[in-house]
PDB file of N, CA and C in Angstrom:
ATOM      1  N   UNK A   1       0.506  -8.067 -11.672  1.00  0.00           N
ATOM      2  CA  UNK A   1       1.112  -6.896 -11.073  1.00  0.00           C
ATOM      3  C   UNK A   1       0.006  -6.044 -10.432  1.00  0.00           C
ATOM      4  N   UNK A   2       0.249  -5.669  -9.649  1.00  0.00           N
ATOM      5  CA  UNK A   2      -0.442  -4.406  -8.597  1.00  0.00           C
ATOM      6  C   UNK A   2      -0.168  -3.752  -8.389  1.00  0.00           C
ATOM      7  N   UNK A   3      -1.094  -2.055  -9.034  1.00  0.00           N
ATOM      8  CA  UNK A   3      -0.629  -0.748  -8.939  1.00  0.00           C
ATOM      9  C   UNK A   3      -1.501  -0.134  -7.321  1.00  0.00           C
ATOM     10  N   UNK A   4      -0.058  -0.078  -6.681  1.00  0.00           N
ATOM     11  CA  UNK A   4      -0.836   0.314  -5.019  1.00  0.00           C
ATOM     12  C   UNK A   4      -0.499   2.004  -4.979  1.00  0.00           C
ATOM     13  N   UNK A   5      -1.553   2.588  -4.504  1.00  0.00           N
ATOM     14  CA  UNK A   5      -1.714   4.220  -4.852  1.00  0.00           C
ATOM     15  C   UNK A   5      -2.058   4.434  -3.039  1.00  0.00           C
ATOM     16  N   UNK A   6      -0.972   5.467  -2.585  1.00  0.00           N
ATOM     17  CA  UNK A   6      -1.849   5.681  -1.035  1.00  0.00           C
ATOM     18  C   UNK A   6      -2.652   6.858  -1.318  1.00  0.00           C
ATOM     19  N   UNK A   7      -4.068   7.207  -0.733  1.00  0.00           N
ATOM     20  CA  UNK A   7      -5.113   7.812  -0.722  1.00  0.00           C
ATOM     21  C   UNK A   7      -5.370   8.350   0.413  1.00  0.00           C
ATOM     22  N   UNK A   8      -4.789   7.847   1.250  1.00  0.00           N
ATOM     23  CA  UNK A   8      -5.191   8.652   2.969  1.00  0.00           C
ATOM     24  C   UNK A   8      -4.028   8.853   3.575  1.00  0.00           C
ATOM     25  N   UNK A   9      -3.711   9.882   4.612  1.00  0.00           N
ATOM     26  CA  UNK A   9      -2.955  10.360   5.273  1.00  0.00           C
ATOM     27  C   UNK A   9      -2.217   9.419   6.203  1.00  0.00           C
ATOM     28  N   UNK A  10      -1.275   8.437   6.713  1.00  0.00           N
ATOM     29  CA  UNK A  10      -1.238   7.382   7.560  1.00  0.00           C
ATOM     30  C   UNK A  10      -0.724   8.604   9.018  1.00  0.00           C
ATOM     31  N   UNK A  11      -0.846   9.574   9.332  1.00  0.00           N
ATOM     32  CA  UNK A  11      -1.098  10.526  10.462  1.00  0.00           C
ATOM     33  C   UNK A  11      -2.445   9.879  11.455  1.00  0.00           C
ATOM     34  N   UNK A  12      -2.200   9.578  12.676  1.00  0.00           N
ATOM     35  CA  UNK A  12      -2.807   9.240  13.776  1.00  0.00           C
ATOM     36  C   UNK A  12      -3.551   7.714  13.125  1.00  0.00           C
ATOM     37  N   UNK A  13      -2.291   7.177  12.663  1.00  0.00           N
ATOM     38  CA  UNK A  13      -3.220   5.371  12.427  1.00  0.00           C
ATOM     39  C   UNK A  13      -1.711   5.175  13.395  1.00  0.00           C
ATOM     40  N   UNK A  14      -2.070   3.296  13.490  1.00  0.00           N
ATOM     41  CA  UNK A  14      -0.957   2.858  14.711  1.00  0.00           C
ATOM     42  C   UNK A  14      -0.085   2.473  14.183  1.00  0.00           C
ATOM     43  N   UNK A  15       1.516   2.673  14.512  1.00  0.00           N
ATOM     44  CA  UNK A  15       2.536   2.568  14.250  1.00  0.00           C
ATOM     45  C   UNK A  15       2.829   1.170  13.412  1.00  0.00           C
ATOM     46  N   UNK A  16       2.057  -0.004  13.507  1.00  0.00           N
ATOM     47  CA  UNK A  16       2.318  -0.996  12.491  1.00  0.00           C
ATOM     48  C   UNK A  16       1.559  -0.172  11.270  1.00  0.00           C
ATOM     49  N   UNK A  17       0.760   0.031  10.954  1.00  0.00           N
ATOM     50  CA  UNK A  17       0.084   0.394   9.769  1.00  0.00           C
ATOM     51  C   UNK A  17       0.731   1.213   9.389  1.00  0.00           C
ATOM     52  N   UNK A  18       1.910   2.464   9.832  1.00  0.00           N
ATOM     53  CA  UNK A  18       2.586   3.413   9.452  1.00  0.00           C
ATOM     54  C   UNK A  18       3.687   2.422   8.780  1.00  0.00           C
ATOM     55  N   UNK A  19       4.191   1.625   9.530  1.00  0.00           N
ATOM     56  CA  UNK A  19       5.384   1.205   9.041  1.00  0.00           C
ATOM     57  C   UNK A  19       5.112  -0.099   7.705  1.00  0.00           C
ATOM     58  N   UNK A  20       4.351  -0.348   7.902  1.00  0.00           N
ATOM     59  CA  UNK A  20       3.596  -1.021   6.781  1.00  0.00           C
ATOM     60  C   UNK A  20       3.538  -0.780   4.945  1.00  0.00           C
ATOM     61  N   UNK A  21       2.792   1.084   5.420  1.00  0.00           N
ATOM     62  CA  UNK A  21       2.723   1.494   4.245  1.00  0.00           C
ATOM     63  C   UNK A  21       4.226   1.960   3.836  1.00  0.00           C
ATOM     64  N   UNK A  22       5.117   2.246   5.008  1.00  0.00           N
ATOM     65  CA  UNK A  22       6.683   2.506   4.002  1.00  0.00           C
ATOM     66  C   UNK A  22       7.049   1.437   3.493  1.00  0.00           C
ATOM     67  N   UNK A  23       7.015  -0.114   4.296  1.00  0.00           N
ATOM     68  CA  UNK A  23       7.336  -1.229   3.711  1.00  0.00           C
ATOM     69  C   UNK A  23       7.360  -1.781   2.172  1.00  0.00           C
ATOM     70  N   UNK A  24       5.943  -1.186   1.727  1.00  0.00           N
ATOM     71  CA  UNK A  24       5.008  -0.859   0.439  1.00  0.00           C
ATOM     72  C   UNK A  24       6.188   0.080  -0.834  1.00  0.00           C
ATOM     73  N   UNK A  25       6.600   0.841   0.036  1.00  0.00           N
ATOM     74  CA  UNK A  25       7.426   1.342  -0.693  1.00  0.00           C
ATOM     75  C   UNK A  25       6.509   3.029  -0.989  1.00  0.00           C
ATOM     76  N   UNK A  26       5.490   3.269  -0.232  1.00  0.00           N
ATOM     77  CA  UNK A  26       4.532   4.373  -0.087  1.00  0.00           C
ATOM     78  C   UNK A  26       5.020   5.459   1.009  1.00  0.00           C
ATOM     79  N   UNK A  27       5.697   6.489   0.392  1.00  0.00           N
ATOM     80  CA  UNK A  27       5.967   7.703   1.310  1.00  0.00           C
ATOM     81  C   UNK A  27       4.894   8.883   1.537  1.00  0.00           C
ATOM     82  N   UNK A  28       4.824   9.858   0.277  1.00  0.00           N
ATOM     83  CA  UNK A  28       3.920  10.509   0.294  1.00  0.00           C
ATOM     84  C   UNK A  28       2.256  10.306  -0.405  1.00  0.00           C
ATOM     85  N   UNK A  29       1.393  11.045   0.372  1.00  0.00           N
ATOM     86  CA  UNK A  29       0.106  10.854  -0.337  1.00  0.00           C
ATOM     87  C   UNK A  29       0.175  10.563  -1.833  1.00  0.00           C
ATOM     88  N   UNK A  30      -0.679  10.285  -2.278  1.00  0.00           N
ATOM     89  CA  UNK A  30      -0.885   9.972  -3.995  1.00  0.00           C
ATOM     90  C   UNK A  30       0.232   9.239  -4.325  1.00  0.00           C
ATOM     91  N   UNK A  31       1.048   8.753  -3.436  1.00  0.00           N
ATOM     92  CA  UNK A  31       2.368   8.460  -4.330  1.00  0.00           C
ATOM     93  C   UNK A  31       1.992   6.683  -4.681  1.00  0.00           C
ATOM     94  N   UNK A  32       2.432   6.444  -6.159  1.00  0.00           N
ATOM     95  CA  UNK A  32       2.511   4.871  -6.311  1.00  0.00           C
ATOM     96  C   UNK A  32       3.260   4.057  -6.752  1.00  0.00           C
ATOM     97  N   UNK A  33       3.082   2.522  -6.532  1.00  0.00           N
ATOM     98  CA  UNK A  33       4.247   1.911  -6.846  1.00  0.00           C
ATOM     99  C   UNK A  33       3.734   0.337  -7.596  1.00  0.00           C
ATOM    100  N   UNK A  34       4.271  -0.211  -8.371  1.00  0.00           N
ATOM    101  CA  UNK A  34       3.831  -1.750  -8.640  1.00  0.00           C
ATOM    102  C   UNK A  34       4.652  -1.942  -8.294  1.00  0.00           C
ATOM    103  N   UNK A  35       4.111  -3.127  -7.849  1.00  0.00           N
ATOM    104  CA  UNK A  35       4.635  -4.942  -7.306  1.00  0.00           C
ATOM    105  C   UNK A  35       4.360  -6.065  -7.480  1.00  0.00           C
ATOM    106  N   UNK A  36       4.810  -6.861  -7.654  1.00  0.00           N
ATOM    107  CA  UNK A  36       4.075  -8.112  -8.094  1.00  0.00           C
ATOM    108  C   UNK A  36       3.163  -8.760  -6.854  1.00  0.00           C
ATOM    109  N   UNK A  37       2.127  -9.610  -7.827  1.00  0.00           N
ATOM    110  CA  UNK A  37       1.123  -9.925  -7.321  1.00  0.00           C
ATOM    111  C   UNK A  37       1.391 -11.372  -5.951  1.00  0.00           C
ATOM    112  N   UNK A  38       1.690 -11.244  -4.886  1.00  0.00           N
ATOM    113  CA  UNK A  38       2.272 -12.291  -4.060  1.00  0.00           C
ATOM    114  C   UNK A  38       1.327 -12.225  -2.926  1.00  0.00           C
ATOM    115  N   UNK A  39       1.478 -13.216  -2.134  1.00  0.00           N
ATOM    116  CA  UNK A  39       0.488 -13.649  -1.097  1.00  0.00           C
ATOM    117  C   UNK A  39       1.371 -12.690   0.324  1.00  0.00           C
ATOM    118  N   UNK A  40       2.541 -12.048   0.189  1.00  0.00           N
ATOM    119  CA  UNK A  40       3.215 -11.644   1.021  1.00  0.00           C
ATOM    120  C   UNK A  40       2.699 -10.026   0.605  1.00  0.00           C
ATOM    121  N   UNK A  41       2.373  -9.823  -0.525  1.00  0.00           N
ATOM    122  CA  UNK A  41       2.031  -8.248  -0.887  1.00  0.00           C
ATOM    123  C   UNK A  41       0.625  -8.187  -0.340  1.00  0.00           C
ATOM    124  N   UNK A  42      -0.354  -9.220  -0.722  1.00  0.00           N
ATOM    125  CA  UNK A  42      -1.376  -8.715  -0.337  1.00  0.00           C
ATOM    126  C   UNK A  42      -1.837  -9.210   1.329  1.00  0.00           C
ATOM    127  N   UNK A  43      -1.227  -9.685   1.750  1.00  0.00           N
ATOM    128  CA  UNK A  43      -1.345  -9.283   3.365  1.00  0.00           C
ATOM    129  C   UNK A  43      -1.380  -8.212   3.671  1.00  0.00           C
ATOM    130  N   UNK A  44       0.083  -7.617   3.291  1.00  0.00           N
ATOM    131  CA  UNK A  44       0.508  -6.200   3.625  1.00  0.00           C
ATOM    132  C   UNK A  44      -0.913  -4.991   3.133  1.00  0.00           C
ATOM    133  N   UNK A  45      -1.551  -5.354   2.433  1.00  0.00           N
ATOM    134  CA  UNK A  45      -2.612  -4.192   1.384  1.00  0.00           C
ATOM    135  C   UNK A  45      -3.851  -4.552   2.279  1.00  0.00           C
ATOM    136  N   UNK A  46      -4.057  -6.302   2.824  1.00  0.00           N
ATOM    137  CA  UNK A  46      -5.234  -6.261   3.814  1.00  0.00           C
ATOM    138  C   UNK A  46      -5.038  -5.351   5.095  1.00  0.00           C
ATOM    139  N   UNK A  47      -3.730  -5.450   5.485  1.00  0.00           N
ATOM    140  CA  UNK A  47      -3.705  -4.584   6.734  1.00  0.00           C
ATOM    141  C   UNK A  47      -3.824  -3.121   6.953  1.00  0.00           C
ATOM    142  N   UNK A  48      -3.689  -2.755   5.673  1.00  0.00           N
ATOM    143  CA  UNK A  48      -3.565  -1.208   4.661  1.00  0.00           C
ATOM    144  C   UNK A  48      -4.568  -0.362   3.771  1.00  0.00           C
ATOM    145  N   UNK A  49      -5.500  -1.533   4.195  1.00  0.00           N
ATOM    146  CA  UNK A  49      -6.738  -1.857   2.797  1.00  0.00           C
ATOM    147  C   UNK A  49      -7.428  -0.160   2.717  1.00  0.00           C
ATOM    148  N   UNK A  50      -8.015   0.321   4.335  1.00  0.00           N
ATOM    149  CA  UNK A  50      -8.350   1.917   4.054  1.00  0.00           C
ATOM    150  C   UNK A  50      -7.475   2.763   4.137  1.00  0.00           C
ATOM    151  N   UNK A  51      -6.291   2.446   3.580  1.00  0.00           N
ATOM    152  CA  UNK A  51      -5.162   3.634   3.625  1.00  0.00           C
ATOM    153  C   UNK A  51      -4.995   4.055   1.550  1.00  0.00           C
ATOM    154  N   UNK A  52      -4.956   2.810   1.154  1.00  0.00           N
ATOM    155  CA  UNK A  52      -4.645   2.549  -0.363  1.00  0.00           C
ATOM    156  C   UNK A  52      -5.311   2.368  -1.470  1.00  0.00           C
ATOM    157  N   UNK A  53      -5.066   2.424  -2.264  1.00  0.00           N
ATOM    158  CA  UNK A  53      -6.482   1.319  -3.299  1.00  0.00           C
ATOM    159  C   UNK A  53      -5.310   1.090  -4.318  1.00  0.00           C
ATOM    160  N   UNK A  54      -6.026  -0.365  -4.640  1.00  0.00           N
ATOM    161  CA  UNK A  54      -4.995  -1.244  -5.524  1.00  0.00           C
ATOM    162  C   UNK A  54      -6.018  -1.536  -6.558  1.00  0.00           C
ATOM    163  N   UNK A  55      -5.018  -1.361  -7.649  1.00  0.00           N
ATOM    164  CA  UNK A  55      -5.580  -1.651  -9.096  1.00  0.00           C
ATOM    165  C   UNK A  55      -4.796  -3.096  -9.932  1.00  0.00           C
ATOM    166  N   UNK A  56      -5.213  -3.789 -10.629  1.00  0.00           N
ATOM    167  CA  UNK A  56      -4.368  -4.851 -11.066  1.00  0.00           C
ATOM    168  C   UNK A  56      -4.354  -4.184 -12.626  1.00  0.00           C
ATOM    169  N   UNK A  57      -2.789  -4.332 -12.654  1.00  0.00           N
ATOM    170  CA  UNK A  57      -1.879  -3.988 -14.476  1.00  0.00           C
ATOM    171  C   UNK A  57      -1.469  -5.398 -14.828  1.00  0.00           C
ATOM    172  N   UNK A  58      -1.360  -4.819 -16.265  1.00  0.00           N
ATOM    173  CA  UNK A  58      -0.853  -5.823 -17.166  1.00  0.00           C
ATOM    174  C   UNK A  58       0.373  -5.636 -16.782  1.00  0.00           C
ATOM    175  N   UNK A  59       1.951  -6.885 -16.448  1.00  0.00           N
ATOM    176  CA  UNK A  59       3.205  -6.836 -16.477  1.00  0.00           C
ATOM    177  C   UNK A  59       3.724  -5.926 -17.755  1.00  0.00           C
TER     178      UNK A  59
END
């Protein structure tokens, strides 16, 4: 599992990376969410990588 935390403002990044981090399930700053650990999640977190920081939890 992966605890994804957004850390930066997604204000003046480009409209995929905006829509990205809602995809994430990430609205406001600080806000976080787990998800499981998938090759489809962490695409999404490479494209996101200086917006977020991801921590790995125990299920």
């Amino acid at each position: 599992m992966l605890k994804i935390t957004l850390v930066k403002s997604t204000i003046a990044h480009i409209p995929g990376q905006k829509k990205t981090v809602k995809a994430l399930g990430l609205n406001k700053l600080n806000s976080v969410v787990v998800k499981n650990d998938t090759p489809q999640i962490r695409g999404m977190i490479e494209k996101v990588k200086h917006l977020v920081k991801v921590e790995e939890v125990e299920a």
